[in-house]
Protein backbone atom coordinates (compact mmCIF):
# COMPACT_ATOMS: atom_id res chain seq x y z
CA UNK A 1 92.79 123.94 109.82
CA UNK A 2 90.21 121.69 108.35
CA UNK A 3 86.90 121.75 110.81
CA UNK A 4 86.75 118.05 111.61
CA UNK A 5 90.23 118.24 112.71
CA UNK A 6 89.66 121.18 114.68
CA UNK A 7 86.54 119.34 116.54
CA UNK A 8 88.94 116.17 116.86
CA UNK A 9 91.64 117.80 118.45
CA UNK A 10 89.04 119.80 120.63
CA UNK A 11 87.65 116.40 121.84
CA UNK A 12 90.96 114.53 122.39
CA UNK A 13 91.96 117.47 124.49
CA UNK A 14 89.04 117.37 126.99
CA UNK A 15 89.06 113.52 126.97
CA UNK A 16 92.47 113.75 127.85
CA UNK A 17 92.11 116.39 130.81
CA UNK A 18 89.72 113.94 132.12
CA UNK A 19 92.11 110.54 131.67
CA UNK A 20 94.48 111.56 134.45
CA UNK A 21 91.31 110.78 136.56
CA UNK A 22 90.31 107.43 134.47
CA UNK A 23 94.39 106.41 134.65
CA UNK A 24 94.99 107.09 131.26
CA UNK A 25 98.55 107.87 130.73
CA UNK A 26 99.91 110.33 128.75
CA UNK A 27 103.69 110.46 126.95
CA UNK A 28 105.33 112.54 124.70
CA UNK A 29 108.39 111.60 122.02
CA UNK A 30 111.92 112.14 121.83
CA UNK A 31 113.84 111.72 118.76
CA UNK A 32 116.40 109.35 118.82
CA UNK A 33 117.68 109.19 115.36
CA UNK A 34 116.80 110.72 112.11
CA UNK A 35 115.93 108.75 108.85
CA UNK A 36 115.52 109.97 105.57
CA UNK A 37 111.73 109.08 103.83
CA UNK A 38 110.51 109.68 100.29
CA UNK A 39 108.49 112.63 100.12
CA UNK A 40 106.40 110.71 97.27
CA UNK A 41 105.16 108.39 99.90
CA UNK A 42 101.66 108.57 100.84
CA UNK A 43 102.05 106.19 104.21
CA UNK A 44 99.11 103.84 104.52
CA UNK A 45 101.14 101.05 106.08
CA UNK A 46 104.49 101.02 107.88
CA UNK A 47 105.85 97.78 109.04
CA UNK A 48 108.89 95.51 109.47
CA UNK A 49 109.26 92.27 109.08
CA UNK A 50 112.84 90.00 109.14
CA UNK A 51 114.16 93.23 110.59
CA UNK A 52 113.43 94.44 107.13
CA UNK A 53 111.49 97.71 106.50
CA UNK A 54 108.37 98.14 104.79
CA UNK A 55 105.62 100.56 103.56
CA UNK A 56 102.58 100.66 102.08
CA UNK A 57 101.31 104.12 100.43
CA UNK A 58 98.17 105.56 98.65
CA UNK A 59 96.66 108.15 96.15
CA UNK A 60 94.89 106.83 93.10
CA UNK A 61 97.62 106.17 90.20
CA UNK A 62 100.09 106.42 93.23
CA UNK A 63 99.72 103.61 95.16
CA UNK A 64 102.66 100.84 95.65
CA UNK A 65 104.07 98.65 98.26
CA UNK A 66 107.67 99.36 98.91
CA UNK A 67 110.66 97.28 99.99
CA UNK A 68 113.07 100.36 102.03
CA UNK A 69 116.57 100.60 102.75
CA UNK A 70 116.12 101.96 106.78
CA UNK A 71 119.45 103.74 106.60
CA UNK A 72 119.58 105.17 103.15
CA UNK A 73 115.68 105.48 102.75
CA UNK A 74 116.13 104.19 99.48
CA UNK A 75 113.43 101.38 97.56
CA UNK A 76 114.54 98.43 96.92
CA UNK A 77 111.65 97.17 95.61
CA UNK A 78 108.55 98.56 94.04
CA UNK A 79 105.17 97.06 93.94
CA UNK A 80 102.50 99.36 92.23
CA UNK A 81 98.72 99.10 92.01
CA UNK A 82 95.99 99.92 89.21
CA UNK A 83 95.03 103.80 88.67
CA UNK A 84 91.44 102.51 89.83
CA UNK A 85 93.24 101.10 93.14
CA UNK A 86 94.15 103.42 96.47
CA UNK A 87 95.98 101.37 98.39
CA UNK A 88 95.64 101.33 102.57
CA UNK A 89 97.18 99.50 105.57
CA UNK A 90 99.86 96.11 104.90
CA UNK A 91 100.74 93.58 107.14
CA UNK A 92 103.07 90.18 106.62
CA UNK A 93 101.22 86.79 108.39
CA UNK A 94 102.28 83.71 107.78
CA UNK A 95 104.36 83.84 105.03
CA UNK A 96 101.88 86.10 103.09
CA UNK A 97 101.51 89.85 102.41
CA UNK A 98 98.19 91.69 102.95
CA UNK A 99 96.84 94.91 101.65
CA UNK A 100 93.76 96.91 102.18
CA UNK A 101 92.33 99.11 99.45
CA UNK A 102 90.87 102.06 100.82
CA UNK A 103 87.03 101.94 99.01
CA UNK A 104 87.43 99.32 96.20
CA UNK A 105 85.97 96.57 98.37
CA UNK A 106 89.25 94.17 97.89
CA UNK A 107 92.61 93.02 99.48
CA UNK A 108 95.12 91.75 97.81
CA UNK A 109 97.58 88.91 99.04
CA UNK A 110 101.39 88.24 98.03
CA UNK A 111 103.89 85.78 98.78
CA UNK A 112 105.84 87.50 101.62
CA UNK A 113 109.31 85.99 100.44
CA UNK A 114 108.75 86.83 96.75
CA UNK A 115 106.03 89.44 96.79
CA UNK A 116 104.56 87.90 93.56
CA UNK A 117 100.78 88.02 93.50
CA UNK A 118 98.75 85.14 95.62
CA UNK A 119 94.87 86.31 95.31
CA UNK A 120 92.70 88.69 95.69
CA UNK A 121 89.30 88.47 98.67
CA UNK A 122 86.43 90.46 98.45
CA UNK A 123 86.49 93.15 101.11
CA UNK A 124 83.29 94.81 103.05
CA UNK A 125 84.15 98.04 104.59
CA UNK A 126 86.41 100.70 104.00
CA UNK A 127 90.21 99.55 104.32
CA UNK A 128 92.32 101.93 106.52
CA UNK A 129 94.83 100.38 109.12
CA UNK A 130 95.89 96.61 109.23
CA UNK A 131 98.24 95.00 111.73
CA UNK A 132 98.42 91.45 113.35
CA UNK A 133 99.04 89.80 116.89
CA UNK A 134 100.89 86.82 115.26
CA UNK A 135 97.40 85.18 114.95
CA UNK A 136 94.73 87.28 113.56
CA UNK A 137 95.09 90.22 110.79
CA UNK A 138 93.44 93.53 112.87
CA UNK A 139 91.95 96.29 110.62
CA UNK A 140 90.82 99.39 111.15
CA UNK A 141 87.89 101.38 109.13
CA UNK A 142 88.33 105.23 110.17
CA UNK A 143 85.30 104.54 112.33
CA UNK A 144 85.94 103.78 116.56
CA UNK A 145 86.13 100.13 115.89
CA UNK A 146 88.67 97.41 115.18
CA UNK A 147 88.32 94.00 113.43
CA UNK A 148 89.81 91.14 113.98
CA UNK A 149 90.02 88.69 110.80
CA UNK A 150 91.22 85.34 109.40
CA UNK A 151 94.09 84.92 106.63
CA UNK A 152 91.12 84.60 104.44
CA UNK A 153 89.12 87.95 105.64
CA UNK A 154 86.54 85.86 107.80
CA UNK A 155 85.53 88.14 110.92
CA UNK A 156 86.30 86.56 114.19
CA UNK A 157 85.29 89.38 116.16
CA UNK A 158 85.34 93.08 116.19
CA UNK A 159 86.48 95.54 118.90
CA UNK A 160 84.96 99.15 120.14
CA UNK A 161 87.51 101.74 120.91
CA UNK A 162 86.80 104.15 123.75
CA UNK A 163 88.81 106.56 125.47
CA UNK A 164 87.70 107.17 128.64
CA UNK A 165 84.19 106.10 127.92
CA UNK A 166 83.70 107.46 124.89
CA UNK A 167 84.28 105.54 121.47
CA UNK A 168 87.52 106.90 119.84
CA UNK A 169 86.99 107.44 115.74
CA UNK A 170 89.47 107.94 112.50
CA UNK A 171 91.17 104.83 113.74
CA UNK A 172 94.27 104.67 111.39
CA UNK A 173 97.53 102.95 110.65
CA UNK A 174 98.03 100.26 113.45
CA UNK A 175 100.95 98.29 114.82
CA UNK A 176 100.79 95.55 117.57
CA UNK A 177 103.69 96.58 120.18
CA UNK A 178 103.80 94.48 123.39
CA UNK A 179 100.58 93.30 123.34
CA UNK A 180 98.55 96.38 122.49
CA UNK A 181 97.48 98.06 119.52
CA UNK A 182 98.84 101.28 118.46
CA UNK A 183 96.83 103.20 116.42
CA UNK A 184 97.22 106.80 115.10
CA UNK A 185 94.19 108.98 114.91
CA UNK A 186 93.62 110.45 111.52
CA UNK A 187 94.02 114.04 110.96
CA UNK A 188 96.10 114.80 114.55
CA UNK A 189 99.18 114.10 115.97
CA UNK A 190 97.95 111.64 118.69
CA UNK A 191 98.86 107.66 118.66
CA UNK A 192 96.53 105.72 120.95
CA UNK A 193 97.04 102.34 122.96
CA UNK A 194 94.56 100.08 123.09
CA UNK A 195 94.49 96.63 125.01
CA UNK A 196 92.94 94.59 122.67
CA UNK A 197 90.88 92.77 125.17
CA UNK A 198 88.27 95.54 125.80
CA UNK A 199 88.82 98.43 123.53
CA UNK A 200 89.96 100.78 126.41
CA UNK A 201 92.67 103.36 125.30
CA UNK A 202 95.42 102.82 128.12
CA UNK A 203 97.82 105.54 127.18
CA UNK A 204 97.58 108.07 124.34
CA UNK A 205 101.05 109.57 122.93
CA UNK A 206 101.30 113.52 121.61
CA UNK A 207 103.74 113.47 118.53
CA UNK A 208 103.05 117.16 118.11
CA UNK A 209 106.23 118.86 116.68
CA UNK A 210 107.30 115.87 115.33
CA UNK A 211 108.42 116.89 111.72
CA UNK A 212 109.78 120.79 112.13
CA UNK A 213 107.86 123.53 110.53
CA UNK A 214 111.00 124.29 108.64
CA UNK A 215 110.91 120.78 106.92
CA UNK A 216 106.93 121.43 105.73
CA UNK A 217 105.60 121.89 102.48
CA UNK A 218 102.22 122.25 100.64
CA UNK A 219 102.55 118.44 99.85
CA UNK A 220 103.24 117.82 103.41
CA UNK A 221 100.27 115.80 105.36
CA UNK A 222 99.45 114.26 108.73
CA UNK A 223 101.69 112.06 110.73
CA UNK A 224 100.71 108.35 109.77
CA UNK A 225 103.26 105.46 110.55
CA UNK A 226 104.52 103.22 113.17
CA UNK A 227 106.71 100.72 113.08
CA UNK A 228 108.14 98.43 115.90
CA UNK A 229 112.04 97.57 114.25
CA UNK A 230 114.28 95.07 115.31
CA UNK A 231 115.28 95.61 119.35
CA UNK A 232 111.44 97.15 119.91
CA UNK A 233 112.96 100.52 118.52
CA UNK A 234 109.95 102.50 117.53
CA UNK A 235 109.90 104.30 114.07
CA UNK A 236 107.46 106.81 112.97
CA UNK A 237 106.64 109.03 109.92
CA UNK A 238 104.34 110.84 107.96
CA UNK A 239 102.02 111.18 104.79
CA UNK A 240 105.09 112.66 101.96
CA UNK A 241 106.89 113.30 105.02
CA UNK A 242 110.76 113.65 103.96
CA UNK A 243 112.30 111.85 107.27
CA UNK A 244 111.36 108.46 109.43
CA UNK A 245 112.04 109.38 112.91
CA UNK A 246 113.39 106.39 115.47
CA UNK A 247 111.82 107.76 118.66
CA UNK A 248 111.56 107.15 122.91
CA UNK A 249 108.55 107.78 124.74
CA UNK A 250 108.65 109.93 127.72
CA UNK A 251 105.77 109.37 130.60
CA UNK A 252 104.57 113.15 131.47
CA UNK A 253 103.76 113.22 134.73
């Protein structure tokens, strides 16, 4: 196990001995249904929109934006991106597509209804997660902040995530879900939520075991991917994981 995710994990565990005291809650999954997922996909961005599914993925000379059949996994459509481009988080907003590039300093906007190129903004920071409330696009960086952005990349205001005090880094894929960001934390298997109106993490949610040893192979990386689906059904997967899982979450007491 790599050493930052060793001190992460190490950190998230004693912050979350000490949130049963702050009122932190804590859930667990249960797998409701079993989807099968490209094991070619390097998940950056997971999203649906129409009640259709969609996914953003990474890797230099790898990267695409993907139109997916839920039930059969299959692409539908195929968007890909420059060897010089590693694609990041995608979000739909207003009739137009969004995606972050991980360190080229761009994003790139498409017409949501035809996916043909729109433009392309200049980009500050390091693109990881995006996501939006219905009014604002919401990015992540890897670092313990969020951002909170125009249509045309102007910052409106940015947000510091803290977990019982302490700000929360590797910030990753987001998805708004009742009014809260959820945001998985790079390198574990722990998805956060965060109000968005002070940064607090209100419940964190242990997705450890999620994809079965059995199922693992040297290609096989972290858990990266949520998706709220038509009915609120949540949907989560993995970096060249080979299944989306529909899942419940379970209050542990």
């Amino acid at each position: 196990m790599p050493a930052m995710k060793k001190i992460l994990l190490l950190t998230l565990a004693i912050l979350a001995c000490t949130g049963c005291k702050a009122g932190v809650k804590h859930y667990r999954i249960e797998v409701v249904k079993e989807y099968a997922h490209d094991t070619g996909a390097y998940t950056q961005g997971l999203f649906f929109d129409g009640g259709q599914l969609y996914e953003s993925t990474g890797q230099y000379g790898e990267s695409s934006f993907r139109k997916v059949d839920l039930a059969t996994g299959r692409v539908l459509r195929k968007l890909d991106f420059g060897r010089k481009y590693f694609a990041e988080g995608s979000v739909m907003l207003d009739g137009k597509l969004f995606i972050l590039t991980w360190t080229n300093k761009v994003a790139f906007v498409y017409d949501a209804a035809t996916l043909e190129y729109v433009r392309t903004y200049s980009y500050p920071r390091e693109g990881w997660g995006l996501t939006t409330d219905g009014k604002s696009l919401i990015a992540s960086d890897g670092s313990a902040r969020l951002y909170f952005l125009t249509t045309d990349f102007k910052l409106e205001r940015s947000l510091s995530v803290t977990l019982n005090g302490r700000p929360l880094r590797y910030l990753n894929e987001l998805e708004w879900i009742d009014g809260k960001i959820w945001a998985n934390v790079y390198t574990t298997d722990m998805i956060v939520i965060i109000n968005p109106k002070d940064g607090k993490v209100e419940a964190t949610v242990d997705c450890a075991g999620l994809l079965p040893e059995a199922l693992k192979k040297p290609s096989t990386d972290v858990l990266n991917g949520i998706a709220e689906g038509p009915g609120g059904k949540i949907y989560l997967t993995g970096k060249n994981w080979p299944c989306l899982y529909e899942v419940v979450l379970k209050e542990e007491k």
